[in-house]
Protein backbone atom coordinates (compact mmCIF):
# COMPACT_ATOMS: atom_id res chain seq x y z
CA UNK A 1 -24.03 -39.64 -17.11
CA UNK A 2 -24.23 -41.29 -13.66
CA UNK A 3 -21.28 -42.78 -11.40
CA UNK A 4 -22.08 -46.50 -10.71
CA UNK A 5 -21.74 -47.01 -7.22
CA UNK A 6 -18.86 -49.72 -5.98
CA UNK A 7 -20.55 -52.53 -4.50
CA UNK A 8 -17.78 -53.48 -2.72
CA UNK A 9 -18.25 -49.96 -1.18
CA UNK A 10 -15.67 -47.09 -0.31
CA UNK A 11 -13.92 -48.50 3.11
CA UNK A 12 -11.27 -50.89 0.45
CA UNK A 13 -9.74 -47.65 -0.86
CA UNK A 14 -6.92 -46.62 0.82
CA UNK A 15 -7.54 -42.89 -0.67
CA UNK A 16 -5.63 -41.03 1.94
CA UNK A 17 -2.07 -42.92 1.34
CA UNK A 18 -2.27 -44.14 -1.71
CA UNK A 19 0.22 -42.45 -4.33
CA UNK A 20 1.81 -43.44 -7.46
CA UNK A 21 5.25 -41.56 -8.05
CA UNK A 22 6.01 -39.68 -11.40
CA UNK A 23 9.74 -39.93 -11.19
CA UNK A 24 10.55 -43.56 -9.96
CA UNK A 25 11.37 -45.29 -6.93
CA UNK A 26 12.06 -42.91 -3.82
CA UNK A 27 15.96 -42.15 -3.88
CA UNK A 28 16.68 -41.93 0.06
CA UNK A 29 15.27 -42.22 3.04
CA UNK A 30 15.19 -39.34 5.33
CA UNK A 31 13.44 -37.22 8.40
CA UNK A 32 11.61 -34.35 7.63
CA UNK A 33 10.36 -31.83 10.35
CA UNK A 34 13.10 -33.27 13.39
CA UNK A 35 12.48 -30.07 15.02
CA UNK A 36 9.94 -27.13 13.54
CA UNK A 37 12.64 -24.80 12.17
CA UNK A 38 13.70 -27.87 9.38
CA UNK A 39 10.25 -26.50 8.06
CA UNK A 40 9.97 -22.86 7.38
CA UNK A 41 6.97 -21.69 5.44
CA UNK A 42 6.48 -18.04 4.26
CA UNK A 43 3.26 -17.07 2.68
CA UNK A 44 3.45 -14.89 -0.36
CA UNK A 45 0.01 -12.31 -0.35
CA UNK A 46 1.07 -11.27 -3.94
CA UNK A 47 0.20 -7.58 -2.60
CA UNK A 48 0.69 -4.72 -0.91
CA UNK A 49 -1.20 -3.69 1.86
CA UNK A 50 -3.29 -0.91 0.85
CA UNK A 51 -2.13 1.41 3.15
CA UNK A 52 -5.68 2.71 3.97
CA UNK A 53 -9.32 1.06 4.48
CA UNK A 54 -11.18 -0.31 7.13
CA UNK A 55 -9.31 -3.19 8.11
CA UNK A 56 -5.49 -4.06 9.46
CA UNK A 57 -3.41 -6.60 8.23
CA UNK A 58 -0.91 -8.42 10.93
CA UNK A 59 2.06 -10.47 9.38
CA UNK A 60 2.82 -13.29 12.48
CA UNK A 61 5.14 -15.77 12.67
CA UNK A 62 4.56 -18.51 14.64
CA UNK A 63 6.01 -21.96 15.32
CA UNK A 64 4.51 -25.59 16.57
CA UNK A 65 1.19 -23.36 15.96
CA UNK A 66 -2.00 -24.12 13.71
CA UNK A 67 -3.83 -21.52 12.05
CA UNK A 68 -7.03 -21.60 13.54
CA UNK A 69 -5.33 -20.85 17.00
CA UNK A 70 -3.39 -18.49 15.80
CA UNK A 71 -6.69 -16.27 15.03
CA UNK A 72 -8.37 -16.92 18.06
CA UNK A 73 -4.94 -15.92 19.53
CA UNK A 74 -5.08 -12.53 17.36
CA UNK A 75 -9.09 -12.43 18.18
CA UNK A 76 -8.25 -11.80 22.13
CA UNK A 77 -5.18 -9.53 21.94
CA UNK A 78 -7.21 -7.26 19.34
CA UNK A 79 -10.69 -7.72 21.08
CA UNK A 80 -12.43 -8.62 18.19
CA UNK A 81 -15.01 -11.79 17.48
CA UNK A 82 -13.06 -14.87 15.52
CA UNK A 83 -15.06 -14.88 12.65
CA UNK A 84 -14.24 -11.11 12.31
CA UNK A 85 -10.23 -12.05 11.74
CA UNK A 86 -9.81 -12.88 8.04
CA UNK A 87 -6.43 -14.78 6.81
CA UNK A 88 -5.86 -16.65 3.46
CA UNK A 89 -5.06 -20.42 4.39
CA UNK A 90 -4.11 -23.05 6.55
CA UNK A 91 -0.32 -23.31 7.20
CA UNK A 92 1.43 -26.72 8.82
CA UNK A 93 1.20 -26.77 12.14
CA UNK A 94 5.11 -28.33 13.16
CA UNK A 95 7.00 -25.96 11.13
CA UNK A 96 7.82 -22.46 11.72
CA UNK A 97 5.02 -20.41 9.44
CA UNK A 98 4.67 -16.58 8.57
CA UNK A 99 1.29 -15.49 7.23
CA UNK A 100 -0.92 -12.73 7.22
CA UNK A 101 -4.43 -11.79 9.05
CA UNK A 102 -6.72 -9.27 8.82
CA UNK A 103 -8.54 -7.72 11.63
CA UNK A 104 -11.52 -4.91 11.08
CA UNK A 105 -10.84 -1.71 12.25
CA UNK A 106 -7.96 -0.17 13.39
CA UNK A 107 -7.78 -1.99 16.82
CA UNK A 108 -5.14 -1.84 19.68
CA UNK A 109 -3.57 -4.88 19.62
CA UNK A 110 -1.95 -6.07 22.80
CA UNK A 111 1.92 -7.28 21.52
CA UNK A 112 2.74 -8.67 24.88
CA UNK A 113 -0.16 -10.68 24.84
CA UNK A 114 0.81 -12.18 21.42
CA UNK A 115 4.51 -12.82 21.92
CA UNK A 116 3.23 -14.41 25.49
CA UNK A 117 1.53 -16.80 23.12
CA UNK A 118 4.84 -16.93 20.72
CA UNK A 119 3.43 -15.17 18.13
CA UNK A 120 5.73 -12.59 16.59
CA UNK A 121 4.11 -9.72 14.95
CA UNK A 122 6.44 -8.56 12.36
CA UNK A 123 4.27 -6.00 10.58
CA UNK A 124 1.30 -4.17 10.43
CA UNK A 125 -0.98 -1.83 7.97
CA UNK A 126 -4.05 -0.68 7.02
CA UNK A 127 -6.07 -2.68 3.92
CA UNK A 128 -9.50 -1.99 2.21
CA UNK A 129 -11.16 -5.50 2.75
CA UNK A 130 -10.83 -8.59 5.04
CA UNK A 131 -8.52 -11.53 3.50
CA UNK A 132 -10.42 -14.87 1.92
CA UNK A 133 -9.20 -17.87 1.58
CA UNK A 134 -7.22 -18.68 -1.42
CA UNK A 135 -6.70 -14.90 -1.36
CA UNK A 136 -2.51 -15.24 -1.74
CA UNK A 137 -0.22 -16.54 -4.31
CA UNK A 138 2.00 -19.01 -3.14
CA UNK A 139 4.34 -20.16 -0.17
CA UNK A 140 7.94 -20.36 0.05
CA UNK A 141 9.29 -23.28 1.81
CA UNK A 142 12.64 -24.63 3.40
CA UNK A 143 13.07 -27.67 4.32
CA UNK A 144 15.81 -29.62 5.95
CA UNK A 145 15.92 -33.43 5.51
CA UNK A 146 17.74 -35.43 8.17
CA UNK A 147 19.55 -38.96 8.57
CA UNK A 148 19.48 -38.55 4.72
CA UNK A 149 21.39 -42.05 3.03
CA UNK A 150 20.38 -41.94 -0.52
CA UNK A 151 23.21 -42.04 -3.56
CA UNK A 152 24.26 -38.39 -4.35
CA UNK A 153 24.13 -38.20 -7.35
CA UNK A 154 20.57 -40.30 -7.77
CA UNK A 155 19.27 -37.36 -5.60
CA UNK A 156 21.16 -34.75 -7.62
CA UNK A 157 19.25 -36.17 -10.53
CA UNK A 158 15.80 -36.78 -9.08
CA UNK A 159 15.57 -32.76 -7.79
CA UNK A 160 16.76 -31.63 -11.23
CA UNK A 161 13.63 -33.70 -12.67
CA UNK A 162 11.30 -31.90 -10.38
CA UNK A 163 12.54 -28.95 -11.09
CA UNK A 164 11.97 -29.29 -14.87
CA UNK A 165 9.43 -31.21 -15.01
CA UNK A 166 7.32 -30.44 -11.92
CA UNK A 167 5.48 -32.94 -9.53
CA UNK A 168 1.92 -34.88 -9.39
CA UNK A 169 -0.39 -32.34 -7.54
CA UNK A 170 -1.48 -34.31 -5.02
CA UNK A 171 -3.71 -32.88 -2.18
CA UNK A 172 -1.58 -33.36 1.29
CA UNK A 173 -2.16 -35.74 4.12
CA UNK A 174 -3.49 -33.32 6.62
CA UNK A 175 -6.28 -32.72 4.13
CA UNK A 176 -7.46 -35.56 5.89
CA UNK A 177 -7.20 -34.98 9.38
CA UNK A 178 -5.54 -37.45 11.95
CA UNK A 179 -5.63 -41.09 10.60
CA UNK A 180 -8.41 -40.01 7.86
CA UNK A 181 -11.00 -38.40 10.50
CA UNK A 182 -12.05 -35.92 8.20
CA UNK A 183 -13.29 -38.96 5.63
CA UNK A 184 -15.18 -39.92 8.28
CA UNK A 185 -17.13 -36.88 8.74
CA UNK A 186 -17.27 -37.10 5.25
CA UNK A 187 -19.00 -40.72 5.27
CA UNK A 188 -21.42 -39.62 8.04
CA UNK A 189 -22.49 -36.76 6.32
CA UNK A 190 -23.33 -38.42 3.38
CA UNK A 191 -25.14 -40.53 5.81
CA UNK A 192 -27.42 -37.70 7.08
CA UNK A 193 -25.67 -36.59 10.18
CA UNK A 194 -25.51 -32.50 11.04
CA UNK A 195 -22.21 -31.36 11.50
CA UNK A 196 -21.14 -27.33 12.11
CA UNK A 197 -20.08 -25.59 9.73
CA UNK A 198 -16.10 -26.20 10.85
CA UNK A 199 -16.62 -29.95 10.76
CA UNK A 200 -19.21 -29.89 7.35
CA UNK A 201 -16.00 -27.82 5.67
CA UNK A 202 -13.45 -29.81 6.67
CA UNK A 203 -15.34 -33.44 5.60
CA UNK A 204 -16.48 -32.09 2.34
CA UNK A 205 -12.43 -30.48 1.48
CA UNK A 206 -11.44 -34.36 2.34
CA UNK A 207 -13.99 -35.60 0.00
CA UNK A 208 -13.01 -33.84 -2.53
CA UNK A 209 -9.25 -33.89 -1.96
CA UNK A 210 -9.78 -38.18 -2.18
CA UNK A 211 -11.54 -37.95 -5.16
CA UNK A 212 -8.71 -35.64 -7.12
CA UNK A 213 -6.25 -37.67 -5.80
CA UNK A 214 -7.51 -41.12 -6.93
CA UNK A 215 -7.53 -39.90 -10.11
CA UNK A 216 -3.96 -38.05 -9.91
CA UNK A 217 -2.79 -41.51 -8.77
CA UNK A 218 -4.48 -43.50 -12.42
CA UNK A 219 -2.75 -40.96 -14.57
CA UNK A 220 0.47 -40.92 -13.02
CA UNK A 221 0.62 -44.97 -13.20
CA UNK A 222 -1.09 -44.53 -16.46
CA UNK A 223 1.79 -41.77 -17.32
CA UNK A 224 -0.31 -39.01 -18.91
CA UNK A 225 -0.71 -36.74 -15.47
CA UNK A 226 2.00 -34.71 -17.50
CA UNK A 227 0.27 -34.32 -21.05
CA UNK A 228 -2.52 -33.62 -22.63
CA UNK A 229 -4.82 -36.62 -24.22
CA UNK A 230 -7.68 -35.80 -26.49
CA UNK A 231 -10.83 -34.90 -24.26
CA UNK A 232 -8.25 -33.38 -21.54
CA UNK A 233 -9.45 -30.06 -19.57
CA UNK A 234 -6.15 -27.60 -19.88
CA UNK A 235 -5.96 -25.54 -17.15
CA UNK A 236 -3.80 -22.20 -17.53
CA UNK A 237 -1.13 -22.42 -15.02
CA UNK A 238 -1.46 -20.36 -12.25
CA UNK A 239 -5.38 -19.47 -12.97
CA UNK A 240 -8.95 -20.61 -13.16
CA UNK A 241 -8.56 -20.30 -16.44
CA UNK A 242 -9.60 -23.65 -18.51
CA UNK A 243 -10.71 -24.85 -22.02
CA UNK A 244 -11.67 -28.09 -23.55
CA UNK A 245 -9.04 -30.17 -25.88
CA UNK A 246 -10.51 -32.15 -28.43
CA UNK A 247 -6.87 -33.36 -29.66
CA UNK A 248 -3.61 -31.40 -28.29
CA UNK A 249 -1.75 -30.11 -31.33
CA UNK A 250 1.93 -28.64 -31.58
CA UNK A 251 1.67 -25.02 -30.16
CA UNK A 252 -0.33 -27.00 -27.00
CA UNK A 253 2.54 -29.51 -26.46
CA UNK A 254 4.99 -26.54 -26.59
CA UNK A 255 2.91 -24.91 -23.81
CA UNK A 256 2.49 -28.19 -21.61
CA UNK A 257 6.76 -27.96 -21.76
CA UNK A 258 7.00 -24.54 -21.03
CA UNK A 259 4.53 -25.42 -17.86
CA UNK A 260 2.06 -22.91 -18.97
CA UNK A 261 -0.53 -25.33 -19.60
CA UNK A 262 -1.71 -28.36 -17.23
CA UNK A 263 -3.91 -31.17 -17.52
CA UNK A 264 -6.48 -31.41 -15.03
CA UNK A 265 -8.67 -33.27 -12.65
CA UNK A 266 -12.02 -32.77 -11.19
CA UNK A 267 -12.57 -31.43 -7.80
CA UNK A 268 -16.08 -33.27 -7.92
CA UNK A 269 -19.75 -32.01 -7.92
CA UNK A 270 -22.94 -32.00 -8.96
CA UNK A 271 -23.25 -32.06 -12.64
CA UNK A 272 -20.93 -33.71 -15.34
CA UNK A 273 -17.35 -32.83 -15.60
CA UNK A 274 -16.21 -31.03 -18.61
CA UNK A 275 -13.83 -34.09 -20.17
CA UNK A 276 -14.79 -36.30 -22.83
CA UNK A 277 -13.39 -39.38 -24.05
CA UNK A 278 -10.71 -41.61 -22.35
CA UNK A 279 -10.17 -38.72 -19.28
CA UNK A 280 -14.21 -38.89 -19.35
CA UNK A 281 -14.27 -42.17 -18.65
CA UNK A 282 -11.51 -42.70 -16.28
CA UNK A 283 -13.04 -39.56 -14.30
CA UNK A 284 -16.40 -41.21 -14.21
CA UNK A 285 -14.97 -44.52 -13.14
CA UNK A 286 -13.22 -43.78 -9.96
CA UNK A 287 -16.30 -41.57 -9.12
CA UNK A 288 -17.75 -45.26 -8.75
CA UNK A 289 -15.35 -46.15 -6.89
CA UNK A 290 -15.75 -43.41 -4.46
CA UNK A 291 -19.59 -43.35 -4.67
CA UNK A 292 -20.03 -42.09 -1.61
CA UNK A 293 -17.51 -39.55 -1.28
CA UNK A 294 -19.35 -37.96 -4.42
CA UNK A 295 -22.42 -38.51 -2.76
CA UNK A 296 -21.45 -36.39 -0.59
CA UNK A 297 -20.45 -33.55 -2.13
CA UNK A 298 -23.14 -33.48 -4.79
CA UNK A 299 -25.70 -33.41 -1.86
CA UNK A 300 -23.81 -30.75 -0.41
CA UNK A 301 -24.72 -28.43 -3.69
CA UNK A 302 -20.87 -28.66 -4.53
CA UNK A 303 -20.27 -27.83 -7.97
CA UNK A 304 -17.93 -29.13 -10.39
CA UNK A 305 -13.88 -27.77 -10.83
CA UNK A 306 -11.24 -28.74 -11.88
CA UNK A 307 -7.60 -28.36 -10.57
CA UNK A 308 -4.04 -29.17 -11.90
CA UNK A 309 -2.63 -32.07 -12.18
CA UNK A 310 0.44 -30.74 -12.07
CA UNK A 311 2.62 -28.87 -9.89
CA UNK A 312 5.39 -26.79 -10.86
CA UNK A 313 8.23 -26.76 -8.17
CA UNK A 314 9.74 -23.31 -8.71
CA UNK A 315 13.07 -21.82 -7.89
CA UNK A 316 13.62 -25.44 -6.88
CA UNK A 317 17.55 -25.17 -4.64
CA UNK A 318 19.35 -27.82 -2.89
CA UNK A 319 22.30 -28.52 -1.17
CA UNK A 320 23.19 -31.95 0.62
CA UNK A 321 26.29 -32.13 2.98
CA UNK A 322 27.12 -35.34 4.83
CA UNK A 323 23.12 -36.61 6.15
CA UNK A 324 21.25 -33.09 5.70
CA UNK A 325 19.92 -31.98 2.39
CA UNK A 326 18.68 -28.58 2.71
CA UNK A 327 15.52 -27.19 -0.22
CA UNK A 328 14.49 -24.38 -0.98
CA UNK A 329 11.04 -23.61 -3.40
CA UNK A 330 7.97 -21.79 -4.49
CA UNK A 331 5.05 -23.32 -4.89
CA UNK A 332 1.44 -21.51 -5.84
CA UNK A 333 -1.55 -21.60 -3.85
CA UNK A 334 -3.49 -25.12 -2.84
CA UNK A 335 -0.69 -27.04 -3.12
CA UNK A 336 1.48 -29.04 -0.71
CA UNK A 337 4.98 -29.67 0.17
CA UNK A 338 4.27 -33.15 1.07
CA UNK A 339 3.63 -33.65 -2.77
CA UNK A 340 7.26 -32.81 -3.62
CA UNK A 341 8.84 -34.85 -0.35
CA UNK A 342 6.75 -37.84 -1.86
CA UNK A 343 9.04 -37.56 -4.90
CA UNK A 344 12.01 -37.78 -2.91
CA UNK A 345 11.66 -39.59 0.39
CA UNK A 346 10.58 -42.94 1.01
CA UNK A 347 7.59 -43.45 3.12
């Protein structure tokens, strides 16, 4: 099956803002990220440090710092190429962020250098192989919320929702890039223009990320982003792991509950996606709608996959004293902190 193209073209969606909420109206308005230490992010590897092999990991932490720098930072003080230093994934730029890189060898690494730079080096040790991206778990975040208004006790309520019930996985705004550059790229490559291989990831990541979440945003209006519907793709939380449903029974309902089992949505490519019926359908129609966003990625070789829609906000704290509320959480891999705020915080 094909996706009809839009006529009216892919410039009238609004793909980068556009957001329905699971759990109602926002309950305050608030500030997030007043200065970087209101947003702490510490990645979780999900493993030890081998202790031998021919590489070194270095656990930084950095604030008002990007990732990318950060390695080319790392690259200089360790006097190694870029592409050499290996690290797991992107981490917010105006926030204070710990994360780990690897570097090969066993290098000197000049500390002064680094903390000239502000980057703290907090550890170091030997590992068998270079990190990959998506190579951690998770991330644990705290956030402070400023000049928050909202009722108490509507706020009380609303984080006690996410916390049971999760929150729509929604890919963040700096997916995008600064006022949706990266769709741009996007649109010219699908146009035919040569980008390097930075640029080329980063528009075909946007793509995708639009794609996912104009679909997130039918189901969540449509209120089935949080259960299964016959035709569904289950994904096993936490994993790759996926099977078709051809009509969700007791035991599956039980699991969707328990958040060990998610509904999902395509991260687009070339082929068909593995839903059938209704999720078919919808799936197929806002591929229309994005015609050239799929384009893009289905020229690019992309294939298909599918992702969550739904993201479980775990060990979900919270304390709010006059206008701060102060959150803690844990959320896996891919996913974004601006997805739980959205639940929260009005725009």
């Amino acid at each position: 099956m094909k996706h009809d193209p839009n006529p009216h073209g892919d410039a009238n969606l609004d793909v980068t803002s556009r957001q329905s909420r699971a759990w109602g109206d926002a309950v305050t308005r608030g500030v997030a990220r007043s200065r970087p230490a209101d947003f702490v992010v510490e990645e979780d590897l999900g493993f030890s440090p081998d202790g031998s092999g021919a590489h070194t990991l270095v656990h930084i932490r950095k604030t008002s710092a990007n990732t990318d720098w950060a390695a080319r930072c790392i690259a200089r003080a360790a006097g190694v190429r870029v592409r050499d230093v290996g690290f797991c994934g992107l981490k917010d730029r105006n926030a204070v962020t710990s994360q780990w890189f690897s570097i090969p060898g066993a290098p000197s690494i000049d500390l002064d250098a680094l903390a000239g730079m502000g980057l703290e080096v907090l550890q170091q040790a030997p590992h068998g192989r270079k990190l990959r991206r998506g190579s951690h778990r998770g991330n644990r975040f705290r956030i402070v919320l400023d000049g928050v208004d909202g009722d108490p006790a509507a706020i009380e309520q609303r984080l006690t929702e996410i916390s049971a019930g999760g929150v729509p996985n929604y890919f963040g705004p700096q997916r995008f890039g600064r006022q949706g550059n990266n769709l741009a790229l996007a649109s010219a490559l699908s146009g035919g223009a040569r980008l390097d291989r930075r640029r080329r990831g980063f528009a075909l990541s946007a793509a995708r990320a639009a794609i996912f979440n104009a679909l997130l945003c039918r189901r969540v209006a449509a209120g089935n982003w949080n259960s299964l519907v016959p035709g569904d793709v289950a994904v096993l939380d936490g994993t790759a792991s996926w099977f078709h449903v051809d009509q969700p029974d007791e035991d599956m309902a039980d699991r969707i509950m328990s958040m060990d089992l998610h509904p999902s949505g395509p991260l687009w490519g070339r082929g068909d996606p593995a839903t059938s019926g209704t999720p078919r359908e919808l799936e197929f129609e806002v591929a229309g709608e994005l015609h050239e966003l799929c384009t893009c990625v289905e020229q690019a070789g992309m294939k298909q996959e599918r992702r969550a829609l739904r993201l479980p906000v775990r060990d979900l704290d919270w304390a709010l004293s006059d206008d701060r509320l102060r959150m803690s959480f844990y959320l896996p891999r891919g996913a974004f902190a601006t997805a739980v705020l959205a639940e929260i915080l009005a725009a």
